[in-house]
Protein backbone atom coordinates (compact mmCIF):
# COMPACT_ATOMS: atom_id res chain seq x y z
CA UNK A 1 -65.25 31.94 -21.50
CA UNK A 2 -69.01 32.43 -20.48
CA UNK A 3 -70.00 35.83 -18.99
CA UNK A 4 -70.09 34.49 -15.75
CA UNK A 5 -66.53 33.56 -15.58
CA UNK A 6 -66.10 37.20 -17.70
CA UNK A 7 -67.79 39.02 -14.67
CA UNK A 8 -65.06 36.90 -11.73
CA UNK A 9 -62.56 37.53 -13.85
CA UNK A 10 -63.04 41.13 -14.37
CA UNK A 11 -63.39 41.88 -10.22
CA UNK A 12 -60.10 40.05 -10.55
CA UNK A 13 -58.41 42.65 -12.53
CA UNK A 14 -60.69 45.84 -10.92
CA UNK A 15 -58.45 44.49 -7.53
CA UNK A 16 -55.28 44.39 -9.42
CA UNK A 17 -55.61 47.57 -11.20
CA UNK A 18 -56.76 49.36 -7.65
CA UNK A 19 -53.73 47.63 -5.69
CA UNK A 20 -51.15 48.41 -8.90
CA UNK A 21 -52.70 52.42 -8.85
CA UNK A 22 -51.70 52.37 -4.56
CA UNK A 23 -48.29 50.77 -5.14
CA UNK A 24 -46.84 52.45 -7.94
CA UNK A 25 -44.50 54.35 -5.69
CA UNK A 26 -42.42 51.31 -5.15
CA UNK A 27 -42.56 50.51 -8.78
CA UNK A 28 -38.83 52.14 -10.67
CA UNK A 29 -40.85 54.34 -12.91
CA UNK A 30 -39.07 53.30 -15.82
CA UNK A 31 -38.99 49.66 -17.42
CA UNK A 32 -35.62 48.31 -16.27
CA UNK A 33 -35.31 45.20 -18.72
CA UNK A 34 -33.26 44.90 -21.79
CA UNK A 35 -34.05 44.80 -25.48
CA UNK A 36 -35.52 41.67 -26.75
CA UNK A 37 -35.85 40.44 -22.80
CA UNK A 38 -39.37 40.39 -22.88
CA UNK A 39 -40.07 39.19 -26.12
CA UNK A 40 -37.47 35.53 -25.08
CA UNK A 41 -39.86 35.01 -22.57
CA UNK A 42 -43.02 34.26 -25.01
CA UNK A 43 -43.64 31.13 -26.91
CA UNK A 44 -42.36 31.33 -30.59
CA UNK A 45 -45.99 30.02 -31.67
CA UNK A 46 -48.94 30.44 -30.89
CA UNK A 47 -50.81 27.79 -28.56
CA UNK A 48 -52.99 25.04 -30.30
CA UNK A 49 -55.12 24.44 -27.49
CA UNK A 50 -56.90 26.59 -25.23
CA UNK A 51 -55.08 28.08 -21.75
CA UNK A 52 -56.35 29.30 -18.59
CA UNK A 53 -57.62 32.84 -17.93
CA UNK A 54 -55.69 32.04 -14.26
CA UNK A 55 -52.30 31.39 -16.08
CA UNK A 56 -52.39 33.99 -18.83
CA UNK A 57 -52.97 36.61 -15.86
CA UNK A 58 -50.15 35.23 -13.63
CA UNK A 59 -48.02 35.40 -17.24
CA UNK A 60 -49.07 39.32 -17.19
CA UNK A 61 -47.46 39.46 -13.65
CA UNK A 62 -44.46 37.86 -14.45
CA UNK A 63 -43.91 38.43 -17.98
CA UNK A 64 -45.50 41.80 -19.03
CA UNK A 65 -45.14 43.81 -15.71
CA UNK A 66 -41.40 44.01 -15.74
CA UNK A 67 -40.96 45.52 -19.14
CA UNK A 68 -43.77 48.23 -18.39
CA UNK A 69 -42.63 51.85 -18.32
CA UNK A 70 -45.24 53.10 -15.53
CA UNK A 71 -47.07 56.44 -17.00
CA UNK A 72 -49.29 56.96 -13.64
CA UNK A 73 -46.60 56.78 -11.32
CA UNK A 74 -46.91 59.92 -9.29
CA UNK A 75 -42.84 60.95 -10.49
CA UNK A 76 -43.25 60.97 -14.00
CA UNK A 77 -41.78 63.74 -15.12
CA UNK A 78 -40.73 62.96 -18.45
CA UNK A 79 -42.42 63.58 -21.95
CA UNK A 80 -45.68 64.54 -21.32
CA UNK A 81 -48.49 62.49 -19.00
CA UNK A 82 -51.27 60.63 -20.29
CA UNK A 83 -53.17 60.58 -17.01
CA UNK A 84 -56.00 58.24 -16.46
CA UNK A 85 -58.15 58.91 -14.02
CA UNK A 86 -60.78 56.15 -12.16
CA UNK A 87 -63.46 58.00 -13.53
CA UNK A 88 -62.44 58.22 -17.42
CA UNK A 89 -61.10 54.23 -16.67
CA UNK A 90 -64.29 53.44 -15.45
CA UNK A 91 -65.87 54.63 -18.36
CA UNK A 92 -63.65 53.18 -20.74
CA UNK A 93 -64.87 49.62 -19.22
CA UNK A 94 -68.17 50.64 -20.09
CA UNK A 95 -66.57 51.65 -23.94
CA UNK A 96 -65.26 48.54 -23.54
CA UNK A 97 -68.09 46.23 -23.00
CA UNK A 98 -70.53 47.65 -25.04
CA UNK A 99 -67.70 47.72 -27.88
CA UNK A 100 -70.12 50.11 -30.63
CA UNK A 101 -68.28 51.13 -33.84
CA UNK A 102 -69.64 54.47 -33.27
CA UNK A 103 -69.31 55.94 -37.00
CA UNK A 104 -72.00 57.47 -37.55
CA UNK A 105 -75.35 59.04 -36.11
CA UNK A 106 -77.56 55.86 -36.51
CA UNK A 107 -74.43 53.41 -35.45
CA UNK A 108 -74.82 54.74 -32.04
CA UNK A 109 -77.29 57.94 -31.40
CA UNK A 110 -75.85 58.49 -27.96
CA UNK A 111 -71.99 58.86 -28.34
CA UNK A 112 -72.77 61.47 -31.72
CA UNK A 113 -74.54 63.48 -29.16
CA UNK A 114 -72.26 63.03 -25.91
CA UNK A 115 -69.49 63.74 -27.97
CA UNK A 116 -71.13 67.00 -28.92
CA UNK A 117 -72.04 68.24 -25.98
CA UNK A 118 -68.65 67.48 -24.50
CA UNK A 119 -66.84 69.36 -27.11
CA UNK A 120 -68.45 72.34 -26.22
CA UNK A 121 -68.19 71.99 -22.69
CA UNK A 122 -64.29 72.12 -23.45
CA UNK A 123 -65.09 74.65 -25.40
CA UNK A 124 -66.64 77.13 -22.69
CA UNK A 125 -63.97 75.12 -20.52
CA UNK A 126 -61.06 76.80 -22.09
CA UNK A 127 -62.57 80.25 -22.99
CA UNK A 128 -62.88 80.21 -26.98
CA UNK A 129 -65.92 82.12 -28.29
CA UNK A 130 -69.56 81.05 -28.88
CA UNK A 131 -69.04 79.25 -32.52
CA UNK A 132 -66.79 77.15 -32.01
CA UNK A 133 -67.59 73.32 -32.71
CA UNK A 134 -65.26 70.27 -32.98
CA UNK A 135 -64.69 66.86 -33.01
CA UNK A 136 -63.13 64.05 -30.83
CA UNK A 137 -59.55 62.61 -32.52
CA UNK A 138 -57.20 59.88 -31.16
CA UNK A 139 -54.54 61.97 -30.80
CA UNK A 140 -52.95 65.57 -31.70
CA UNK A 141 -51.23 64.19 -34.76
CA UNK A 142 -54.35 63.08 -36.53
CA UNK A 143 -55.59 66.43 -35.87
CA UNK A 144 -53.01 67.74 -37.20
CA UNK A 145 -53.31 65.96 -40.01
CA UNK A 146 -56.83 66.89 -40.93
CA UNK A 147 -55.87 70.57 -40.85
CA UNK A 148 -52.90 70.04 -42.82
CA UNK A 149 -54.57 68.35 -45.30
CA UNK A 150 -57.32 70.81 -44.87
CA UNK A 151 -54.62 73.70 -46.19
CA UNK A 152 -53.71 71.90 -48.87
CA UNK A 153 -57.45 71.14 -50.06
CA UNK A 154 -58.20 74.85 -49.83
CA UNK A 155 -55.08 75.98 -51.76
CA UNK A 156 -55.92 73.90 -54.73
CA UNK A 157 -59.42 74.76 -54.65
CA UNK A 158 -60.24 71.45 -53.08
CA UNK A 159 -58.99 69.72 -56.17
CA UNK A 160 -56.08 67.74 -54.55
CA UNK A 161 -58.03 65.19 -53.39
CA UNK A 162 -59.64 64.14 -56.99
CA UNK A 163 -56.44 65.14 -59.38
CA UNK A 164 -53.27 64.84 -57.02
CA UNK A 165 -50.84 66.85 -56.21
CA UNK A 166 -48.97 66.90 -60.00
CA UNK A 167 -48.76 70.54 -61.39
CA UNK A 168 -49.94 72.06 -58.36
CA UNK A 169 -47.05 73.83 -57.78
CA UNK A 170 -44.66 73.79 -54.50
CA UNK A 171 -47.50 74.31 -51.20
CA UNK A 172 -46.10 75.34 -48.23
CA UNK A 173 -46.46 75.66 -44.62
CA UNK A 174 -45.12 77.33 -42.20
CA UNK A 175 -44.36 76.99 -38.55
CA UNK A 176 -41.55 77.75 -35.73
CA UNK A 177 -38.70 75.36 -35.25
CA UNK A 178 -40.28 74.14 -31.77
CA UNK A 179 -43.16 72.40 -33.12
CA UNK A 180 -43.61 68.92 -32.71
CA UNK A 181 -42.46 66.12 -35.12
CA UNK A 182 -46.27 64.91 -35.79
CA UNK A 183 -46.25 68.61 -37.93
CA UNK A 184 -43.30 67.37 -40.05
CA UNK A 185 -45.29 64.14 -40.55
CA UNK A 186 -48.42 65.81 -41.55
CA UNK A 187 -46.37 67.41 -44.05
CA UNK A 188 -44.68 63.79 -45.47
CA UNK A 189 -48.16 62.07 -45.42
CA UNK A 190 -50.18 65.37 -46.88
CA UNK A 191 -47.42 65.22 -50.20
CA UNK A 192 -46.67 68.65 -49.25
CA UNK A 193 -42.71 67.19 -48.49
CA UNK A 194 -40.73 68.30 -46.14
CA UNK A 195 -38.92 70.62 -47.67
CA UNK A 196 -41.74 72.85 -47.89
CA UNK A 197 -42.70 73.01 -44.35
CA UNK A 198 -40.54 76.23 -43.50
CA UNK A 199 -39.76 76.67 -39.88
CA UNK A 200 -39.14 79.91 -38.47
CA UNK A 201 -36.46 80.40 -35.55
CA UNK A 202 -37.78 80.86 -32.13
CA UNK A 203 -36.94 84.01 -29.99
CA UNK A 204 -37.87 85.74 -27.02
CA UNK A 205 -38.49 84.60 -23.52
CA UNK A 206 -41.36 82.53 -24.82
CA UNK A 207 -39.72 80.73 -27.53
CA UNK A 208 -42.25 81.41 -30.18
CA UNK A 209 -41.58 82.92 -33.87
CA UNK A 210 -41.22 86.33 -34.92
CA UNK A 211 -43.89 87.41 -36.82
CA UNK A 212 -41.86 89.53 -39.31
CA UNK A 213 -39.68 86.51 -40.11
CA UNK A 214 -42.84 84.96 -40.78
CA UNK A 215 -44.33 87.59 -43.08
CA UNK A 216 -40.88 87.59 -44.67
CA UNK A 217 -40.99 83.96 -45.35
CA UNK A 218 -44.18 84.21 -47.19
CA UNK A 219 -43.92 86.59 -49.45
CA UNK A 220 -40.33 85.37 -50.65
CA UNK A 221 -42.21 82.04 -51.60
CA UNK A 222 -44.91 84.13 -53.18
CA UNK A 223 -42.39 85.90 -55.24
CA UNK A 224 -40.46 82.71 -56.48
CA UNK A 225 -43.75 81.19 -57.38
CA UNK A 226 -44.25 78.82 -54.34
CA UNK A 227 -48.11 78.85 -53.17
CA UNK A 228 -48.05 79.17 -49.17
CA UNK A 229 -51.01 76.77 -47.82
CA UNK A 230 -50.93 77.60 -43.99
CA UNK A 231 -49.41 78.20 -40.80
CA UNK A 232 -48.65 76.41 -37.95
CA UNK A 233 -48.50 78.17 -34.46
CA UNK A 234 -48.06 76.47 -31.04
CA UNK A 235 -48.64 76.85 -27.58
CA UNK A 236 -46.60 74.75 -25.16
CA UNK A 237 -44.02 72.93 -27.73
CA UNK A 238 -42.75 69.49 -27.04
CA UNK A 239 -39.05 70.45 -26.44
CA UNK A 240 -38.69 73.36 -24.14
CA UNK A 241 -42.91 75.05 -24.05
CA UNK A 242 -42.26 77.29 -27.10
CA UNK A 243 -45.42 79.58 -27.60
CA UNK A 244 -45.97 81.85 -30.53
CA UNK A 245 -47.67 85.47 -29.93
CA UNK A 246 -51.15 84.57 -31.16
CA UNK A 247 -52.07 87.23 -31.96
CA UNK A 248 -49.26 88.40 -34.69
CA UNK A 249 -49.26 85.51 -36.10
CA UNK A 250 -52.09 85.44 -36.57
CA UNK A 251 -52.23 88.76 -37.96
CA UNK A 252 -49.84 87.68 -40.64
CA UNK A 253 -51.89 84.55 -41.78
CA UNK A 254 -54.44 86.15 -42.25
CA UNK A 255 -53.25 88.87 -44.11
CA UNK A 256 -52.15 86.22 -46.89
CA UNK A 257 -55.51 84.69 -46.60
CA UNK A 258 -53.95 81.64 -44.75
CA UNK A 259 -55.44 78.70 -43.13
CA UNK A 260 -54.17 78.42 -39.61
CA UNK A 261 -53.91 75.43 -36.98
CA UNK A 262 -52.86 76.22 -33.58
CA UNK A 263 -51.18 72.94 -31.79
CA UNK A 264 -52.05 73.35 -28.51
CA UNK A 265 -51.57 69.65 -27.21
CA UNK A 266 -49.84 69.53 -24.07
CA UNK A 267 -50.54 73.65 -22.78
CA UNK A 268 -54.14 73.55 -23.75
CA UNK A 269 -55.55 72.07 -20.88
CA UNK A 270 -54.01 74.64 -18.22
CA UNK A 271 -56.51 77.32 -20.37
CA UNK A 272 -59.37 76.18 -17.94
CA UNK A 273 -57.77 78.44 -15.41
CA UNK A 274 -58.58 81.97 -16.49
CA UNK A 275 -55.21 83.39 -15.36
CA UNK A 276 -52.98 81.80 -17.65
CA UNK A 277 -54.80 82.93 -20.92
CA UNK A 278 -53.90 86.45 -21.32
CA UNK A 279 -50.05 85.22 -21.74
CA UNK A 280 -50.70 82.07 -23.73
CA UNK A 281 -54.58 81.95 -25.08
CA UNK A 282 -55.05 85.62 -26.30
CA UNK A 283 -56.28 86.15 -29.76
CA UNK A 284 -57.31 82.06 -29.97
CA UNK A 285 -59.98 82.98 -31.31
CA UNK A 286 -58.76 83.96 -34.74
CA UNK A 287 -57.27 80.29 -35.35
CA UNK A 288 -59.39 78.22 -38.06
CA UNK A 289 -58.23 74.85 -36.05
CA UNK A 290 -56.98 74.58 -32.46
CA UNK A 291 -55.97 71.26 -31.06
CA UNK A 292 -55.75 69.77 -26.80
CA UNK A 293 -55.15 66.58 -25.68
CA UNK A 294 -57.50 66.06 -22.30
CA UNK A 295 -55.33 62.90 -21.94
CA UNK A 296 -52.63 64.29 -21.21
CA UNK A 297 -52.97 66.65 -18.32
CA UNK A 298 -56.63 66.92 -17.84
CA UNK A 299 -56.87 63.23 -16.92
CA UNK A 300 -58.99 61.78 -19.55
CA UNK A 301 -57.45 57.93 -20.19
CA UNK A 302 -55.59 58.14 -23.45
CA UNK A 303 -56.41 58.43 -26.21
CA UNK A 304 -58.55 61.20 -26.22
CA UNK A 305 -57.67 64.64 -28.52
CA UNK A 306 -60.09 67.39 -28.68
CA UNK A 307 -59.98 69.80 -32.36
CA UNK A 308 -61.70 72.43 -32.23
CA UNK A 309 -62.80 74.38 -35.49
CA UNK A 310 -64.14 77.96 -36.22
CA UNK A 311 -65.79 76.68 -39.30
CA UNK A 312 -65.83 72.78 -39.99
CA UNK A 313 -66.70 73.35 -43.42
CA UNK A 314 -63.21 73.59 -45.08
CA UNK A 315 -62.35 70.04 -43.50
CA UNK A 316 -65.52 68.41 -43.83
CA UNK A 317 -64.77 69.27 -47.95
CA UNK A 318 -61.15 67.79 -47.28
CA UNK A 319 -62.45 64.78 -45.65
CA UNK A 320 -66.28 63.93 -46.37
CA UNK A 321 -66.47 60.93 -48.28
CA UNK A 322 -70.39 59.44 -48.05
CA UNK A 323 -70.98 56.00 -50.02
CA UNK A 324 -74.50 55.04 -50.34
CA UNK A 325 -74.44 52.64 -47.05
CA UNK A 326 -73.30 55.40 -45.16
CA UNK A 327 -75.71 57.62 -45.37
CA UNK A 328 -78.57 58.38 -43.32
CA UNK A 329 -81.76 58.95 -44.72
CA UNK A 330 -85.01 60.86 -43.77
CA UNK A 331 -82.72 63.43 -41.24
CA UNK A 332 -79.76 65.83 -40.38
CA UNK A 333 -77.37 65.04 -38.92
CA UNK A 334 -73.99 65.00 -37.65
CA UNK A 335 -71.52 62.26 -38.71
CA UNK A 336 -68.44 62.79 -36.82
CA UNK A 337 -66.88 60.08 -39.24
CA UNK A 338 -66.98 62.97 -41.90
CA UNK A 339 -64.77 65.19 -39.64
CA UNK A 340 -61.84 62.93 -39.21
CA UNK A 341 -59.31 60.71 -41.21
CA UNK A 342 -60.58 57.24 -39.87
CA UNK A 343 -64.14 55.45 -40.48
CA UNK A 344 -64.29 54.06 -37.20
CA UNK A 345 -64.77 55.74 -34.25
CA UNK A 346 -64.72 54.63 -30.21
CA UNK A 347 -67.18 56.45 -27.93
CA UNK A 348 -64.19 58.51 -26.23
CA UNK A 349 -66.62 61.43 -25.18
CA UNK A 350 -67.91 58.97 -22.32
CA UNK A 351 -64.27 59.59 -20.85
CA UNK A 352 -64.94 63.12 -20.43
CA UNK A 353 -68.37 63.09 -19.59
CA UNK A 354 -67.24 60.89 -16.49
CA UNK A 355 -64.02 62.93 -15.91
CA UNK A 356 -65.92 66.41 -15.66
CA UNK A 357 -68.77 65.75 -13.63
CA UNK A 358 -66.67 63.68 -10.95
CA UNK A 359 -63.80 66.18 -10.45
CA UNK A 360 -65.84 69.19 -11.65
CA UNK A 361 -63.95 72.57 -13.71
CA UNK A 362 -63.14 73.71 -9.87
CA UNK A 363 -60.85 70.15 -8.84
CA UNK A 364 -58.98 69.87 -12.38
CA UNK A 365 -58.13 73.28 -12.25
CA UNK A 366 -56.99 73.04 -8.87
CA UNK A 367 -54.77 70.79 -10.10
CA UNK A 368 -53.22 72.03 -12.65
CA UNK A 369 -52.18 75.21 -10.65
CA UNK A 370 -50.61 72.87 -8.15
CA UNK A 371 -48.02 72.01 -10.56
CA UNK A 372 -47.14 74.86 -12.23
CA UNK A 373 -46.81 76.41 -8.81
CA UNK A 374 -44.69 73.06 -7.99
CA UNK A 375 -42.62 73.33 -11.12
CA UNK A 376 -41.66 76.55 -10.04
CA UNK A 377 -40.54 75.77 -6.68
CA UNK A 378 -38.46 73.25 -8.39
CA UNK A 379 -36.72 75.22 -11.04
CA UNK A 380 -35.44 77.12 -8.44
CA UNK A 381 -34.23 74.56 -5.91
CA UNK A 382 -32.44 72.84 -8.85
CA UNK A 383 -30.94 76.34 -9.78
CA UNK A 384 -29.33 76.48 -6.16
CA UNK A 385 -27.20 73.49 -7.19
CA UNK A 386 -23.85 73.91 -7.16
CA UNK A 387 -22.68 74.35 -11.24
CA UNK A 388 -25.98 73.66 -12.28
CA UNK A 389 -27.61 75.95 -14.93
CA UNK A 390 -31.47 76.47 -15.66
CA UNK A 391 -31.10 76.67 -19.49
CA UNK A 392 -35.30 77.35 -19.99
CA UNK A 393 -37.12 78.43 -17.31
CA UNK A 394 -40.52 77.49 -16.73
CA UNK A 395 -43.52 77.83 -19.06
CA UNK A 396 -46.18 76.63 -17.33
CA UNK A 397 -45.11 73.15 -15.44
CA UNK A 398 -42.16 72.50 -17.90
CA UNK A 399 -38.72 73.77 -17.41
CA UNK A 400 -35.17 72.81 -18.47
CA UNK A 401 -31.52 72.37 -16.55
CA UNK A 402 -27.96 71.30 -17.15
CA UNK A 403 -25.77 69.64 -15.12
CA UNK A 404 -21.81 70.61 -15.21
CA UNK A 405 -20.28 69.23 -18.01
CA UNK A 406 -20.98 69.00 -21.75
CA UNK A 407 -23.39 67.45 -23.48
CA UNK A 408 -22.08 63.71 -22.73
CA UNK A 409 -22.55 64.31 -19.01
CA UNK A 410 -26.11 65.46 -19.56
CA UNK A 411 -27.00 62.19 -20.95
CA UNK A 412 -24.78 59.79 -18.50
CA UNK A 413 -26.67 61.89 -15.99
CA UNK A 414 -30.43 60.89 -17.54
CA UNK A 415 -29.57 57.74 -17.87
CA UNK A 416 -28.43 57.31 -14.68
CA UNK A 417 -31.12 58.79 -12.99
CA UNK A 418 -33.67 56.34 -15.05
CA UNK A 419 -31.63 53.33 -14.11
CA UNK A 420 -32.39 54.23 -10.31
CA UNK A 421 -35.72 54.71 -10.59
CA UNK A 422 -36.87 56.67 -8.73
CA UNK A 423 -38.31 59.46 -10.81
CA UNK A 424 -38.39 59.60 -14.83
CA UNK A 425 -36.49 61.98 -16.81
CA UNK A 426 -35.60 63.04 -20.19
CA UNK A 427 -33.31 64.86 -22.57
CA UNK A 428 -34.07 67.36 -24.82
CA UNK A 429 -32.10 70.18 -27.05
CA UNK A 430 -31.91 73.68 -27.32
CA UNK A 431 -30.01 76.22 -28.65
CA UNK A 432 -27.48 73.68 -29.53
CA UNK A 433 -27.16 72.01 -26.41
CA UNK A 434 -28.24 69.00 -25.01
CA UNK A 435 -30.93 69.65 -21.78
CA UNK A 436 -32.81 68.06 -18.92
CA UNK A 437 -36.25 68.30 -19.38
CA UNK A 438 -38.63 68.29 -16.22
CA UNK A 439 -42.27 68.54 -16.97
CA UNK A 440 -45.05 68.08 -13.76
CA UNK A 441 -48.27 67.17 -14.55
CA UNK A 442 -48.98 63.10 -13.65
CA UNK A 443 -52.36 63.52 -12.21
CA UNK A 444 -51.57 62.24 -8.60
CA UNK A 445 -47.86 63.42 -8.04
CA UNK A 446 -48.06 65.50 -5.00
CA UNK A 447 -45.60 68.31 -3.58
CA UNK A 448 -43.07 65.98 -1.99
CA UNK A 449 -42.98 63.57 -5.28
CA UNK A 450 -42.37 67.08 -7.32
CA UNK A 451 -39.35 67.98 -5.15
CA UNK A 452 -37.83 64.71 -4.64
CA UNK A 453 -36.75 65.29 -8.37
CA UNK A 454 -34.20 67.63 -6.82
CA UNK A 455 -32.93 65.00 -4.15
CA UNK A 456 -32.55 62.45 -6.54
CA UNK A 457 -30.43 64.41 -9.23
CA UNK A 458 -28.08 65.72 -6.62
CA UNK A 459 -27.49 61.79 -5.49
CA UNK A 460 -27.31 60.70 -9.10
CA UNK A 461 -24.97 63.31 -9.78
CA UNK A 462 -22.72 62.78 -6.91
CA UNK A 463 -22.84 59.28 -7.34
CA UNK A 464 -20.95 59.33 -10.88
CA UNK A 465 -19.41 62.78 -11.78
């Protein structure tokens, strides 16, 4: 292909993408094919000769397209979004086509500095304190990762990297049981095991831990001789929104000289509106590492994770590895491949430099207060149906329900609903239970997409109870 045909065939696909973003609504939200369906329909070998552009795209139609799951439809409301945006996909064409392996400083001068800018925009963004710097990661669970590993490098005196882990003794972290399944995985791939990630029950109308169960936990592992690394806290957890109190947790960690990561993935984007920080965001600034995801509900294309850190010291000495051809002579300056687990590096910061300045703080915050406002209205319509039972109610845009029955019906009932189509739902558990999980927050979904959710379950429902 020559770059003329590249530029025809790439207004092609700008048309398709525009016409598949203004259809989606009569798209079933969910992929309705079977296992292995998709993958009958492509050759067993590869071709030996070369194939046109024209029928590999019309094989995308046919062949691809029905066994996509359809994140941007406007009633997703399962899992969390990862919203794209035309401005952050825009951008990401331009990522595209210039295609620099943006490692270091001198490998590309412009995305070091975008991406540090940007950082700090989020930074004021989401109203953490003059200090603060950061780095752009894939996702949450890398940056996870790099503070994990960051707590055990510190509590070995940064010798784990060079000796291993043998006679160091049993390191543990802690966290609440709502935490996401990337923090158990930080512990397997860290060493640290999984036994010694301790998880402390949630309680409370926020779902967070209990900071004396916490204090508790540590110094009974300090007593037996176990050597506790860090802790954990959350704000907006996976399953049902848990959220720790900051600020006693805090408290705690610090009073064992602690290193602390605050997972902030999903909930940190709705901190750009100034009302929702003195019940979720207060004492933030106390955490060593705080991790967002801007592609999930801020609309940055995926992937695209933002970690902040107080001090990027302790991780650049976990992770700072410089071999003579990486280095840059004759200046200072920042190599954000020192910062994070992988060498390479995309220019993601061009997402958010695109995002920002075309919907401006003022329209993403906007936003974002439409559906937590919406998610509201919706717990409560759902909570007027007849046997129905709200089992969380809403932190921020994400809420939980049950349906009469026991935990069977709750899943005959989520399947059902994602065989029709019409909206995307999934299940979740708590306290025991099995639960409905409804979370709003696809970047386009509007009011009447939010409460056709209620419509459809109380079809669904009739339709096989």
């Amino acid at each position: 292909m020559n770059w003329d045909e590249y530029a025809g065939w790439s207004k092609q696909i700008a048309d398709w993408s525009a016409h598949y973003h203004k259809t989606l609504r009569a798209r079933p939200v969910r992929a309705q094919t079977q296992p292995g369906e998709i993958a009958s329909l492509l050759p067993k070998s590869p071709p030996l000769k070369p194939e046109e552009m024209g029928e590999i795209l019309r094989d995308f139609e046919e062949v691809v397209m029905p066994g996509m799951t359809h994140w941007q439809h406007p009633r997703f409301f399962a899992y969390f979004p990862a919203n794209a945006t035309p401005p952050s996909m825009l951008a990401e064409q331009l990522i595209n086509s210039v295609a620099a392996q943006c490692m270091l400083w001198q490998t590309s001068p412009a995305a070091t500095e975008v991406e540090g800018v940007m950082v700090d925009w989020l930074r004021q963004a989401l109203g953490l304190s003059v200090g603060f710097t950061g780095v752009i990661q894939d996702s949450a669970s890398s940056a996870t990762l790099s503070a994990v590993l960051t707590m055990r490098e510190r509590a070995t005196g940064y010798t784990g990297n060079r000796q291993g882990l043998s006679g160091k003794g049993h390191l543990r972290i802690y966290c609440s049981d709502q935490v996401h399944s990337s923090i158990d995985r930080a512990c397997w791939v860290a060493g640290i095991g999984q036994e010694n990630l301790v998880k402390i029950a949630a309680t409370g109308p926020r779902h967070g831990m209990d900071a004396k169960a916490l204090d508790a936990a540590i110094s009974a592992d300090i007593a037996a001789g176990n050597i506790p690394a860090g802790v954990v806290a959350i704000t907006g957890g996976t399953g049902i929104g848990g959220c720790d109190d900051l600020t006693s947790t805090l408290k705690v960690a610090k009073s064992h000289d602690l290193y602390t990561h605050l997972d902030a993935a999903w909930a940190g984007s709705a901190m750009i509106c100034p009302e929702f920080r003195d019940a979720y965001w207060n004492g933030v600034d106390g955490f060593d590492s705080i991790v967002f995801n801007p592609h999930k509900w801020l609309g940055a294309q995926f992937d695209c994770s933002i970690q902040f850190l107080r001090d990027p010291t302790p991780q650049l000495n976990t992770l700072k590895i410089e071999p003579e051809y990486l280095k840059t002579s004759g200046v200072t300056v920042t190599n954000y491949s020192e910062w994070t687990i992988p060498l390479g590096r995309r220019f993601r910061a061009l997402k958010l430099w695109f995002l920002i300045r075309s919907y401006g703080l003022e329209g993403l915050q906007t936003r974002i207060r439409n559906h937590v406002g919406w998610a509201e209205e919706l717990c409560t319509s759902i909570s007027d149906l007849d046997g129905f039972e709200i089992t969380t109610a809403p932190i921020l845009s994400l809420f939980s329900f049950r349906c009469p029955g026991d935990d069977a019906a709750q899943q005959r009932l989520v399947d059902a609903i994602n065989d029709d189509g019409r909206i995307y739902l999934t299940q979740g558990s708590h306290a025991g239970r099995k639960i409905i999980r409804v979370q709003v927050g696809q970047f386009d979904t509007t009011f009447d997409d939010v409460m056709a959710v209620k419509s459809v379950v109380q079809e669904v429902w009739e339709q096989i109870r």
